[in-house]
C-alpha atoms as a PDB file:
ATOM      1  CA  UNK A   1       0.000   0.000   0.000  1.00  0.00           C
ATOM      2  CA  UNK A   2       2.611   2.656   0.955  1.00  0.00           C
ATOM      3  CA  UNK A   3       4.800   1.581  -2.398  1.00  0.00           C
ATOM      4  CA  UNK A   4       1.411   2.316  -4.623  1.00  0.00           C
ATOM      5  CA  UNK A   5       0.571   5.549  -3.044  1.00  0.00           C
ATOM      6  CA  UNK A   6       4.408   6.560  -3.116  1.00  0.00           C
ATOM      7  CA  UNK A   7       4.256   5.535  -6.716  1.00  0.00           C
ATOM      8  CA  UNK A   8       1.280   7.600  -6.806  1.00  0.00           C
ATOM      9  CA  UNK A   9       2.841  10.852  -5.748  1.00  0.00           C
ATOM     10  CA  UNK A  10       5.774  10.622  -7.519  1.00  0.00           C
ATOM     11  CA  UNK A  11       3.581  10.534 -10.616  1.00  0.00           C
ATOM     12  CA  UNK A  12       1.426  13.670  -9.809  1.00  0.00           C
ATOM     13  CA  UNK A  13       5.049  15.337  -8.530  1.00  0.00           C
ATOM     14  CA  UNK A  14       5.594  15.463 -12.997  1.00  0.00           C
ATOM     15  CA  UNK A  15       3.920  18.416 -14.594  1.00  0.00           C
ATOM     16  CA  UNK A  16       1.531  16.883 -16.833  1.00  0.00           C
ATOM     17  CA  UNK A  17       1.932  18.377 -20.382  1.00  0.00           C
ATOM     18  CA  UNK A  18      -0.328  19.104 -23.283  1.00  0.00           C
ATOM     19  CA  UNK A  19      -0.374  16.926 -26.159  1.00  0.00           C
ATOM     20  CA  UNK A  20      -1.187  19.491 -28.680  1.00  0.00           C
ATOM     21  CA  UNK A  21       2.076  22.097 -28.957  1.00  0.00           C
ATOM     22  CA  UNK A  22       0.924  25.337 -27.965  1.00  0.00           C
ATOM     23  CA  UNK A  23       1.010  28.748 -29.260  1.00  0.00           C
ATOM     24  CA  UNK A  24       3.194  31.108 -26.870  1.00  0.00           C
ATOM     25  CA  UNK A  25       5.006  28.052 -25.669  1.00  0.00           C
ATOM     26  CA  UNK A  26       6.016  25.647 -28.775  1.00  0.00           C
ATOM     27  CA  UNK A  27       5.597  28.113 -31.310  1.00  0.00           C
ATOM     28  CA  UNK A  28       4.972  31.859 -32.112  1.00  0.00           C
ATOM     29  CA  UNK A  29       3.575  33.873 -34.766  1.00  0.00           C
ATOM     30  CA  UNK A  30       5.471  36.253 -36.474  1.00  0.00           C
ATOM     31  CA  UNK A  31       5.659  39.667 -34.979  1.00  0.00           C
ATOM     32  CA  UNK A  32       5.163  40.729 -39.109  1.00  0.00           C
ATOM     33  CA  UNK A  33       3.603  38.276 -41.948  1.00  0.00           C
ATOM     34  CA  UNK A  34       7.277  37.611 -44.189  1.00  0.00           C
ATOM     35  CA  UNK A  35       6.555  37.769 -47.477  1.00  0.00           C
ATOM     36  CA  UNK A  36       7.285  34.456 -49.025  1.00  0.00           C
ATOM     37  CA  UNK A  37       9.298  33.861 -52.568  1.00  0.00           C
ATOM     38  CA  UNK A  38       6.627  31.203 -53.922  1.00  0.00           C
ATOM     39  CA  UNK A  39       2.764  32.170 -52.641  1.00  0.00           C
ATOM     40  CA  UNK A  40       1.869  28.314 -54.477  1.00  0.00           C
ATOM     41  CA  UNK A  41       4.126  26.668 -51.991  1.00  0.00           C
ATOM     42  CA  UNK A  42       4.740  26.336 -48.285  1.00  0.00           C
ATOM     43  CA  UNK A  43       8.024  28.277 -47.171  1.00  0.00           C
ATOM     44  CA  UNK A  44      10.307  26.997 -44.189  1.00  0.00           C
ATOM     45  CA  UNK A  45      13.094  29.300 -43.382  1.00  0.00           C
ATOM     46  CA  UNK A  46      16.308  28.555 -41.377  1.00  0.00           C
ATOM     47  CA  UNK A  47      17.280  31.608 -39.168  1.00  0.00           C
ATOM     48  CA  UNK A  48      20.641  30.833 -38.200  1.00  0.00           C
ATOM     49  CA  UNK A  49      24.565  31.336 -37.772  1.00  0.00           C
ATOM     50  CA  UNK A  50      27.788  29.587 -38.658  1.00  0.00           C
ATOM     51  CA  UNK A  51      29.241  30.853 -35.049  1.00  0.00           C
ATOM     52  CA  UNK A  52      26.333  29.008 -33.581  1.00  0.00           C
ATOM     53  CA  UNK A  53      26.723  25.661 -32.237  1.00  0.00           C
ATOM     54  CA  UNK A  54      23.025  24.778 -31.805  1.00  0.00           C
ATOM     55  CA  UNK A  55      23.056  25.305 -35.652  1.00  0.00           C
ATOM     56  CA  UNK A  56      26.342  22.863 -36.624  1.00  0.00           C
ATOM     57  CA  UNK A  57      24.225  20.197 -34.098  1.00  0.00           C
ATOM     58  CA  UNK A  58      20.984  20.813 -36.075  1.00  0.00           C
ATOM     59  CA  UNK A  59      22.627  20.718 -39.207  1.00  0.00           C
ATOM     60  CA  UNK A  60      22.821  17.582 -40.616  1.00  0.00           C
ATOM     61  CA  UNK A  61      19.497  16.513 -39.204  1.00  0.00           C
ATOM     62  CA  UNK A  62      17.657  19.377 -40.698  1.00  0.00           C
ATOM     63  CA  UNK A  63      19.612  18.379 -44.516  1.00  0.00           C
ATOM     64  CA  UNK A  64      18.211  14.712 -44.346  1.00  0.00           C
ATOM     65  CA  UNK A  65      14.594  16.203 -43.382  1.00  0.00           C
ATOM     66  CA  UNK A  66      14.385  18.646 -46.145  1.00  0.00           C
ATOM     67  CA  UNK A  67      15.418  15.824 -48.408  1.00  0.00           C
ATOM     68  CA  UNK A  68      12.036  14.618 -47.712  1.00  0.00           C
ATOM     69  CA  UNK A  69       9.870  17.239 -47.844  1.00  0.00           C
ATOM     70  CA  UNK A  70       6.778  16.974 -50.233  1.00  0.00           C
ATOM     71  CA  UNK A  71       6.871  18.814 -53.244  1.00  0.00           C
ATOM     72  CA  UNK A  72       4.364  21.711 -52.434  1.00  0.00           C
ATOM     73  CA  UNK A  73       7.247  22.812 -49.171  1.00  0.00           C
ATOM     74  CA  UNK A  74      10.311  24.573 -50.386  1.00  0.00           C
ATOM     75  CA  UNK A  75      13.229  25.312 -48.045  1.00  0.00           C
ATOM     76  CA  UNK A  76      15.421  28.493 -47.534  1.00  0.00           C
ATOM     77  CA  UNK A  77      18.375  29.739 -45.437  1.00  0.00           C
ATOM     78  CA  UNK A  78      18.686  32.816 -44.238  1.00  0.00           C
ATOM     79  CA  UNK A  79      21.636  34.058 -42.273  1.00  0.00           C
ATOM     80  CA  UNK A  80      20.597  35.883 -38.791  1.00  0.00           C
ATOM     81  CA  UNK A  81      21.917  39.497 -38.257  1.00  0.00           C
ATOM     82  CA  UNK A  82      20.878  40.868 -34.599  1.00  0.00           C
ATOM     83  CA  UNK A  83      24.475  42.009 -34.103  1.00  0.00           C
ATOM     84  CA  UNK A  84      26.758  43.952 -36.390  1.00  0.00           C
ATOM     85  CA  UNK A  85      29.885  41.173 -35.552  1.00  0.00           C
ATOM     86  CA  UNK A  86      27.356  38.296 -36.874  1.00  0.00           C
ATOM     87  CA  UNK A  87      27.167  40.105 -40.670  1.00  0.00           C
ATOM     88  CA  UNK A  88      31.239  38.875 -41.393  1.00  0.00           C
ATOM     89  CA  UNK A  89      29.649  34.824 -41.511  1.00  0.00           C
ATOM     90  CA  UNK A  90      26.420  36.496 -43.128  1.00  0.00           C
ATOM     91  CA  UNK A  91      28.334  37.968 -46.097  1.00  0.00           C
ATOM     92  CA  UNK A  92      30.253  34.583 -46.350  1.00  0.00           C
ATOM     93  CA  UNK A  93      27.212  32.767 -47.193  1.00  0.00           C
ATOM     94  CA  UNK A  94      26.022  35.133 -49.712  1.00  0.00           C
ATOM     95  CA  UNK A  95      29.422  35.431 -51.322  1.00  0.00           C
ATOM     96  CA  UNK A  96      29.084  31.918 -51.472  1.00  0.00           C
ATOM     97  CA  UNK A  97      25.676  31.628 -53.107  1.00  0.00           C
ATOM     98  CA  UNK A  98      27.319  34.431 -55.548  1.00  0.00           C
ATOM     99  CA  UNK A  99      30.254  32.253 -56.266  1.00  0.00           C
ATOM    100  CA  UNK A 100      28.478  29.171 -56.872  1.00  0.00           C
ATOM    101  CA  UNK A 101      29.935  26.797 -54.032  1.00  0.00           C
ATOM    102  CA  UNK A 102      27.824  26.925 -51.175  1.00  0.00           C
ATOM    103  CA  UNK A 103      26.798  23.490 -51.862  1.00  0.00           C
ATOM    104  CA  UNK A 104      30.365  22.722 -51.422  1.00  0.00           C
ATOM    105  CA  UNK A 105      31.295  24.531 -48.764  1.00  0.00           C
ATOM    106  CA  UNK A 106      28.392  24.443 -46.169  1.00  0.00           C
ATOM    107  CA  UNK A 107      29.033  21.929 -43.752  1.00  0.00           C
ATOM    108  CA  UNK A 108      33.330  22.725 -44.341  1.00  0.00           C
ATOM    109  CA  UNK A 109      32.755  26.413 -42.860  1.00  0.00           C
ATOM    110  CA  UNK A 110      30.455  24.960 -40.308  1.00  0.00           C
ATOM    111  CA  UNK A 111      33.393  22.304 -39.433  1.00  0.00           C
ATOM    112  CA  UNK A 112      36.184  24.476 -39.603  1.00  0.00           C
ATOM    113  CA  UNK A 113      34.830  26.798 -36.780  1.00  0.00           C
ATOM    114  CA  UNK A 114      33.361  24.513 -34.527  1.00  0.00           C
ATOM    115  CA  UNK A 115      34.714  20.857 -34.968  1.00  0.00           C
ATOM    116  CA  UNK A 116      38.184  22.125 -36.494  1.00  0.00           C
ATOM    117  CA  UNK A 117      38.363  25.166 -34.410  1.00  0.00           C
ATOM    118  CA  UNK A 118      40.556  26.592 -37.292  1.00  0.00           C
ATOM    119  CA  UNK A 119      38.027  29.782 -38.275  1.00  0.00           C
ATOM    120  CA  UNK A 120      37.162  32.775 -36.338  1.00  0.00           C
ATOM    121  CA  UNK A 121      33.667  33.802 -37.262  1.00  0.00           C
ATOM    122  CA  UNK A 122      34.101  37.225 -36.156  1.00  0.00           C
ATOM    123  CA  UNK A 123      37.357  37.861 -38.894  1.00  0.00           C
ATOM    124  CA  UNK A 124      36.341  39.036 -41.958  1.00  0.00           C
ATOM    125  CA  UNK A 125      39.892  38.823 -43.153  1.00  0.00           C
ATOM    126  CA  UNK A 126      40.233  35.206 -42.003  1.00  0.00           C
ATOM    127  CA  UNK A 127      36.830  34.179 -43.514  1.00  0.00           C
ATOM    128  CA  UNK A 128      37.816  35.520 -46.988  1.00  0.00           C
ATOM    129  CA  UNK A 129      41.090  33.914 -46.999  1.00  0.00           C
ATOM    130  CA  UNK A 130      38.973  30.560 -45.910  1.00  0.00           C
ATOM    131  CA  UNK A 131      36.634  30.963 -48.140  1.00  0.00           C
ATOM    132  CA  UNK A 132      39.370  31.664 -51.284  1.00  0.00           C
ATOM    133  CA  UNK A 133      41.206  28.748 -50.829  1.00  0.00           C
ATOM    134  CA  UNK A 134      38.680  25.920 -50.073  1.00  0.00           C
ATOM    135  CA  UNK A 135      36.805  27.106 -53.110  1.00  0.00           C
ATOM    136  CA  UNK A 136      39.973  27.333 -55.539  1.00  0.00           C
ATOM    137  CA  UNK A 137      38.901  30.500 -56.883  1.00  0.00           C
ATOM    138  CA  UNK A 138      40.670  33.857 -58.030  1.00  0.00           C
ATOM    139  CA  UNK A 139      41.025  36.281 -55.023  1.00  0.00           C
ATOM    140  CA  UNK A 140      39.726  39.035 -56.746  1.00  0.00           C
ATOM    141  CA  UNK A 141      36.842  37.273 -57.520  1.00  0.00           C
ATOM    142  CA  UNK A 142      36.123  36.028 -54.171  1.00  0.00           C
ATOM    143  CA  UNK A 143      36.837  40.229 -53.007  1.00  0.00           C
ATOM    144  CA  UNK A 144      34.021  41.074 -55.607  1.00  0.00           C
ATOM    145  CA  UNK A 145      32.003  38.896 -54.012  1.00  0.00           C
ATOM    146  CA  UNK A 146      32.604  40.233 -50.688  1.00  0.00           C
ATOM    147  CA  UNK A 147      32.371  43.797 -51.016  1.00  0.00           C
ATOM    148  CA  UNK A 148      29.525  43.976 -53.968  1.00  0.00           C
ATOM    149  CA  UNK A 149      26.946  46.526 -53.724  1.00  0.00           C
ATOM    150  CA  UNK A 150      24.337  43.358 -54.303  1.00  0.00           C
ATOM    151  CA  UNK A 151      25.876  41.766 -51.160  1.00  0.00           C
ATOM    152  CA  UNK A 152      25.812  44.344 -48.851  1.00  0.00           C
ATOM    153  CA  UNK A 153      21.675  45.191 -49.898  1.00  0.00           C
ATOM    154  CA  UNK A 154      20.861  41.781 -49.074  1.00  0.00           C
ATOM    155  CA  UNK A 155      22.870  41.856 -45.151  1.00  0.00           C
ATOM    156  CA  UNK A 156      20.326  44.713 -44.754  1.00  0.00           C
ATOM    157  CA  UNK A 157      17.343  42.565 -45.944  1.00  0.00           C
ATOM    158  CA  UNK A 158      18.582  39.418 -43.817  1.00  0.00           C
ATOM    159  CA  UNK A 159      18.826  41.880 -40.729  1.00  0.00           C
ATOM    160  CA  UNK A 160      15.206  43.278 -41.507  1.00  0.00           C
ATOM    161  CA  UNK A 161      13.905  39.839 -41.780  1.00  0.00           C
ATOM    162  CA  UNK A 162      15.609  38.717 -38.641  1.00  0.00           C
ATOM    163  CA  UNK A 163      13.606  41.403 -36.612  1.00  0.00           C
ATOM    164  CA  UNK A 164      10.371  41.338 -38.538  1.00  0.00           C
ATOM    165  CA  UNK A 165      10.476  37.457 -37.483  1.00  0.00           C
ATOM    166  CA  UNK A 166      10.646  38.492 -33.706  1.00  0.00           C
ATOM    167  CA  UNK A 167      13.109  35.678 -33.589  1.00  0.00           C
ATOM    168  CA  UNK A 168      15.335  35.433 -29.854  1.00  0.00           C
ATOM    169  CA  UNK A 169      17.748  33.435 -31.037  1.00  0.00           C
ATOM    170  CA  UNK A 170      19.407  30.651 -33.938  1.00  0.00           C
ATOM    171  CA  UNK A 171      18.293  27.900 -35.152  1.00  0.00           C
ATOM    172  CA  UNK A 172      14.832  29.168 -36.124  1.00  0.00           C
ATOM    173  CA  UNK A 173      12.199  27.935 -38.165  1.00  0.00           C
ATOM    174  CA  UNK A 174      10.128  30.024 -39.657  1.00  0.00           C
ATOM    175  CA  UNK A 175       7.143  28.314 -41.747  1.00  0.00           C
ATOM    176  CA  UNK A 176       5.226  30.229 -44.337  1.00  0.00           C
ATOM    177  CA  UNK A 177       6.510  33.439 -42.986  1.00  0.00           C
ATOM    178  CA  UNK A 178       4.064  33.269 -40.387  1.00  0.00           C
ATOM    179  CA  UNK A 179       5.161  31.340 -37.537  1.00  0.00           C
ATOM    180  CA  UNK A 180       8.345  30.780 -35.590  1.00  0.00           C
ATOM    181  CA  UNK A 181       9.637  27.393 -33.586  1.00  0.00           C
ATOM    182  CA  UNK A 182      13.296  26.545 -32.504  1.00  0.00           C
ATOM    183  CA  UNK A 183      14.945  23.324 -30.995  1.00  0.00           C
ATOM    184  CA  UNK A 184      14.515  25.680 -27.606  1.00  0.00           C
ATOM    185  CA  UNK A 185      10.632  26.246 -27.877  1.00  0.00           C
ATOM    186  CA  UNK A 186       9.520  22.664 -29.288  1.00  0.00           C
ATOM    187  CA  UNK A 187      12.180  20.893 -26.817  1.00  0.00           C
ATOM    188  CA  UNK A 188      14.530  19.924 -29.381  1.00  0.00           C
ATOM    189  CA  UNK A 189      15.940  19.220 -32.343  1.00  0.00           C
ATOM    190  CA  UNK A 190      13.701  16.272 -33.343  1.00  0.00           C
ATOM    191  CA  UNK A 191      11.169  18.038 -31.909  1.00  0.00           C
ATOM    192  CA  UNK A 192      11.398  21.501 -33.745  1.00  0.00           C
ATOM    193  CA  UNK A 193      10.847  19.588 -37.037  1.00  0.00           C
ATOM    194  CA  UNK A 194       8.186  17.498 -36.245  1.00  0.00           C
ATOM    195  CA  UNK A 195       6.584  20.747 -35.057  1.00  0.00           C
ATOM    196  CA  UNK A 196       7.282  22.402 -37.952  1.00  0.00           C
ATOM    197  CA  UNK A 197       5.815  19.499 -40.083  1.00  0.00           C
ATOM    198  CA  UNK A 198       2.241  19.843 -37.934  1.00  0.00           C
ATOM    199  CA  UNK A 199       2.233  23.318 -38.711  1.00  0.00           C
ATOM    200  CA  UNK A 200       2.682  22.521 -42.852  1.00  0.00           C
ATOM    201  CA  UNK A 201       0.092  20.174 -42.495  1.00  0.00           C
ATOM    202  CA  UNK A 202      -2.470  22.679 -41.193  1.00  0.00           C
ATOM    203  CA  UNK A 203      -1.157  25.390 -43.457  1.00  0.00           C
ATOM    204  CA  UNK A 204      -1.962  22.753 -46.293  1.00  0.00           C
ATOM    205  CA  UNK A 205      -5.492  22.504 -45.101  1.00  0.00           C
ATOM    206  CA  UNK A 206      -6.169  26.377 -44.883  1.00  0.00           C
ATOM    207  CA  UNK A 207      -4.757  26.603 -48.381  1.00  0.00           C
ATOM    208  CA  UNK A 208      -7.264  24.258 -49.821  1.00  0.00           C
END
């Protein structure tokens, strides 16, 4: 008798959580409604930062799950601005989508800062040297890149986006430009995308 009712309390002792995720807990709207590149599909958007840990961890998890996505959800990266020293690893994306070897050099940037230890994400110089001789390119070229006009437009859109978001923080998922999750809100990474799948599904159903 005194095992079952200790048994008993120790159960009640848990807080007992809801199985539907909940808005203001799991998931957020958008401070702003994001505009979205493709109004016939479903957006997701990656908020996030090579500097960022919680980002290299999500990483590879979040590749094999957009591998799979149906063919009405489109996915997008987005580099996260909310501090001027975070725009050096922004502009190194960018420069290279420009340049043509992102594909390439994704995951290597991501491993040479936090698994080789071997880039500083706040040096600009140091992430343009990187980034000219993993990709084999001309300098020059990889300078223009850099310091375009083009480039330095889109850091200021990124930021913008960043804050219209009302994101706290990297890795964030933003779906249809309407509402935000993160490995922190849904309780992890698993989590985050199986959360963001729910929320496709019932953006599928408004849509029809």
């Amino acid at each position: 008798m005194k095992k079952s009712l200790l048994t008993l309390l120790m159960f009640l002792s848990f807080p007992i959580f809801a199985a539907e995720p909940q808005m203001g807990t799991n998931f957020e709207k958008t401070v702003q409604v994001i505009p979205t590149d493709n109004k016939n599909k479903i957006e997701v958007m990656e908020l996030f930062w090579y500097g960022c840990i919680h980002c290299y961890q999500i990483d590879p998890i979040l590749n094999e799950w957009v591998k799979k996505l149906p063919k009405d959800v489109y996915f997008k990266r987005v580099p996260a601005i909310p501090r001027p020293e975070w725009a050096h690893m922004a502009k190194a994306f960018y420069a290279m989508d420009t340049l043509g070897v992102s594909e390439k050099l994704h995951t290597a940037i991501y491993d040479a800062v936090h698994k080789e230890k071997t880039l500083n994400p706040a040096d600009e110089k140091a992430i343009l040297e990187w980034v000219t001789l993993k990709s084999g390119l001309d300098r020059k070229k990889v300078d223009d890149a850099f310091n375009s006009f083009s480039i330095n437009a889109t850091l200021n859109k990124a930021a913008q986006i960043f804050r219209t978001t009302g994101a706290t923080g990297v890795p964030s998922l933003v779906i249809d430009g309407k509402y935000i999750t993160s490995s922190t809100m849904a309780g992890g990474n698993n989590e985050a995308l199986k959360l963001a799948d729910d929320i496709i599904a019932n953006i599928r159903k408004d849509k029809k």
